[in-house]
Protein backbone atom coordinates (compact mmCIF):
# COMPACT_ATOMS: atom_id res chain seq x y z
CA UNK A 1 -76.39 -12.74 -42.39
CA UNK A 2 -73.57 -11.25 -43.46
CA UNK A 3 -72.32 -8.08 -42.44
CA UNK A 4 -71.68 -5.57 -44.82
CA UNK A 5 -69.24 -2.92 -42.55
CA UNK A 6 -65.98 -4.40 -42.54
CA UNK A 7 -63.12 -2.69 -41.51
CA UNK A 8 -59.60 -3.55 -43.08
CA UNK A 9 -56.76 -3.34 -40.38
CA UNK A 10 -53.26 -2.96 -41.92
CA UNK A 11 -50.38 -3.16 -39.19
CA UNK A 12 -47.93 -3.79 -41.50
CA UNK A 13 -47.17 -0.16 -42.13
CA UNK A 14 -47.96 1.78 -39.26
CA UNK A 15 -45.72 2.34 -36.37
CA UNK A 16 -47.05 0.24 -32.94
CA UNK A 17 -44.89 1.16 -30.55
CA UNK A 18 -43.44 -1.77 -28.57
CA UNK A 19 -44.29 -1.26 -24.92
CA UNK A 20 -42.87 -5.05 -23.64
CA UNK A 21 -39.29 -4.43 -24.90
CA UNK A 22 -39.69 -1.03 -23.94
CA UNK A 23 -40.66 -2.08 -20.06
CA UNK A 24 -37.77 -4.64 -20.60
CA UNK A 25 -35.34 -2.24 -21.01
CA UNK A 26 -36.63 0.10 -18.28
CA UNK A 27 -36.37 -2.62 -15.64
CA UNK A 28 -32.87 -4.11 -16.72
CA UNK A 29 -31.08 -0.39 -16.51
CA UNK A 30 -33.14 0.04 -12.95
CA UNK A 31 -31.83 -3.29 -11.87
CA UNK A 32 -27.78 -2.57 -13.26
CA UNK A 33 -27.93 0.92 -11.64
CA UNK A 34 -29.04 -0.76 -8.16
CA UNK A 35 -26.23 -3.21 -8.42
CA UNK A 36 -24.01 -0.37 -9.72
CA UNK A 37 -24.58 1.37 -6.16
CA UNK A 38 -24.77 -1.47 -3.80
CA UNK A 39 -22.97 -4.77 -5.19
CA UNK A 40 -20.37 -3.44 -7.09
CA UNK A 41 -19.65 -0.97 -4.49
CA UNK A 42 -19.23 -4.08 -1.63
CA UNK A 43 -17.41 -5.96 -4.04
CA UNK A 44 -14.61 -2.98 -4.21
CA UNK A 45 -14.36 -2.77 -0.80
CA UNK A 46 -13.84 -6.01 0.30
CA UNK A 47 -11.34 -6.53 -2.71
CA UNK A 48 -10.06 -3.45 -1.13
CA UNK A 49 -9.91 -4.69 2.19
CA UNK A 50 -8.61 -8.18 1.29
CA UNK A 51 -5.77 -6.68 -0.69
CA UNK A 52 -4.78 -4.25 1.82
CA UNK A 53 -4.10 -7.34 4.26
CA UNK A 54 -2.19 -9.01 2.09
CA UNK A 55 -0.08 -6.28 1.25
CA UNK A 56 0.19 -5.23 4.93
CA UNK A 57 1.54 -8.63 5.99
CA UNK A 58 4.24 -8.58 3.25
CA UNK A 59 5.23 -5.57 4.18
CA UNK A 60 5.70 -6.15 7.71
CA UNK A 61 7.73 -9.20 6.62
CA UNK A 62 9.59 -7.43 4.82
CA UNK A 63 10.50 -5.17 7.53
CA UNK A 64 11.59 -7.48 9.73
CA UNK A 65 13.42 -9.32 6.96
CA UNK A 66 15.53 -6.04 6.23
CA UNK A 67 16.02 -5.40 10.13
CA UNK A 68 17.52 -9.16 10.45
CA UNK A 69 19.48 -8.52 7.28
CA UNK A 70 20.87 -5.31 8.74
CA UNK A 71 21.58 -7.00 12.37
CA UNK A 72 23.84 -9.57 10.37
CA UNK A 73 25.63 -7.54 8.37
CA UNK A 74 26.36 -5.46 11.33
CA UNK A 75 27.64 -8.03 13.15
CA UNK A 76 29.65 -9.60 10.49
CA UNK A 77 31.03 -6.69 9.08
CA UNK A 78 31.39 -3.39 11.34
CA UNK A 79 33.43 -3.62 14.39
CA UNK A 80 31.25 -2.78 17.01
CA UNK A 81 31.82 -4.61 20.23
CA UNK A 82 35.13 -6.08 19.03
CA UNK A 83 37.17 -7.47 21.73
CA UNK A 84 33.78 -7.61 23.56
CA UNK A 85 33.54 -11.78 22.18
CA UNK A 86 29.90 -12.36 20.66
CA UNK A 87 29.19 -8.81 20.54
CA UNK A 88 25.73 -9.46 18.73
CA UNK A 89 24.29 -7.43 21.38
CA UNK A 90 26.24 -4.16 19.81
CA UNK A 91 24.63 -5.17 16.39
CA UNK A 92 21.05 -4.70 17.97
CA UNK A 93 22.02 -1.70 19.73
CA UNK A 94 23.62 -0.02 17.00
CA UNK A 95 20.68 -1.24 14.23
CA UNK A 96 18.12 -0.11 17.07
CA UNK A 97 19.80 3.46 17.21
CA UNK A 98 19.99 4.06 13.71
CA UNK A 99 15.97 3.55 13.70
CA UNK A 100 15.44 5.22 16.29
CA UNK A 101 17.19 8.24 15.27
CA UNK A 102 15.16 7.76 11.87
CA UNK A 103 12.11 7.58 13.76
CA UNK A 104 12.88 10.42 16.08
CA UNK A 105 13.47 12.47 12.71
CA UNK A 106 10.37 11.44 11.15
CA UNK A 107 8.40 12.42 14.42
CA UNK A 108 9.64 15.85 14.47
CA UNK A 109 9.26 16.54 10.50
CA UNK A 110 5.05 15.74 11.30
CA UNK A 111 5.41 19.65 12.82
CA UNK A 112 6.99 20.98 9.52
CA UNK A 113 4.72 22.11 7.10
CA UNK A 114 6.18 20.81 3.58
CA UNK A 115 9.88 20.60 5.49
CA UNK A 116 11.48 17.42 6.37
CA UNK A 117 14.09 19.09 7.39
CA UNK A 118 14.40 16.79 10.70
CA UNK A 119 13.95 13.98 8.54
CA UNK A 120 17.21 14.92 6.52
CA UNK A 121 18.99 15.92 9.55
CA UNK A 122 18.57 12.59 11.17
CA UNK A 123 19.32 10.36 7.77
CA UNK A 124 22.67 12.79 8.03
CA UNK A 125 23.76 11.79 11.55
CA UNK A 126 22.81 8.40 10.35
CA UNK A 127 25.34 8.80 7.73
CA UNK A 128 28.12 10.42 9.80
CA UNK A 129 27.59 7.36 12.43
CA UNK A 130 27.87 4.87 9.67
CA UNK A 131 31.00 6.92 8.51
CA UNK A 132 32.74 7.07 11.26
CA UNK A 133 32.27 3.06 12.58
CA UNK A 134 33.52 2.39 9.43
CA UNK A 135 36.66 4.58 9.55
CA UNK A 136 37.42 3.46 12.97
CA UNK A 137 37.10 -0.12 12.29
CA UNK A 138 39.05 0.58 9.27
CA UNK A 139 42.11 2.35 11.38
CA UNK A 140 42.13 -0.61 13.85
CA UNK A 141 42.89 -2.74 10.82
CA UNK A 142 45.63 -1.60 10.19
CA UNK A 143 47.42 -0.85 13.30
């Protein structure tokens, strides 16, 4: 009994499409586009975060660094509080009230729109100050 309809099947020309790697595809780019929006995102923002401490706590370092600098070099080398004995007091008075003046100008310049004109104004009496310590410890030198 054998049977006489027999149909040839040729697959090695036609075109089958390939539904598995197809699916594959589909379900990797639908998992990279989830982690694209949800991992990666949380990953930036701690990185973020983590990096903005660091950077926050050398900078506040370095603040204080530069305002002990400062205090030293006022005290070694401008003559405030001379006569006065261990004037470092005058050091921390006069470092204080050149940042404070600063600050005062940098407070008022948050009303100008585009001006920092206050700004300027108090880095100038900051400058005159600075001037005219060092002129006057300059003329008691040498009288």
């Amino acid at each position: 009994m054998a049977m006489s309809d027999s149909v040839d099947v040729d697959n090695s020309n036609s075109e089958s499409p390939d539904w598995s790697d197809e699916k594959a595809d589909q379900l990797v780019d639908l998992i990279d586009t989830v982690k694209g929006r949800t991992t990666d995102n949380m990953v930036m923002m701690a990185r973020t975060l983590v990096y903005g401490l660091v950077i926050s706590a050398l900078a506040i370092a370095s603040v204080i660094i530069l305002i002990i600098v400062l205090i030293r070099m006022a005290d070694a080398y401008l003559p405030i509080g001379s006569g006065v004995g261990d004037a470092v007091w005058a050091a921390h008075a006069f470092i204080g009230g050149l940042i404070s003046v600063l600050g005062l100008g940098a407070w008022l310049s948050r009303r100008g729109e585009g001006s920092p004109k206050p700004l300027l104004m108090a880095a100038a009496v900051d400058g005159l100050i600075i001037l005219a310590i060092v002129v006057y410890g300059t003329i008691q030198a040498f009288t």
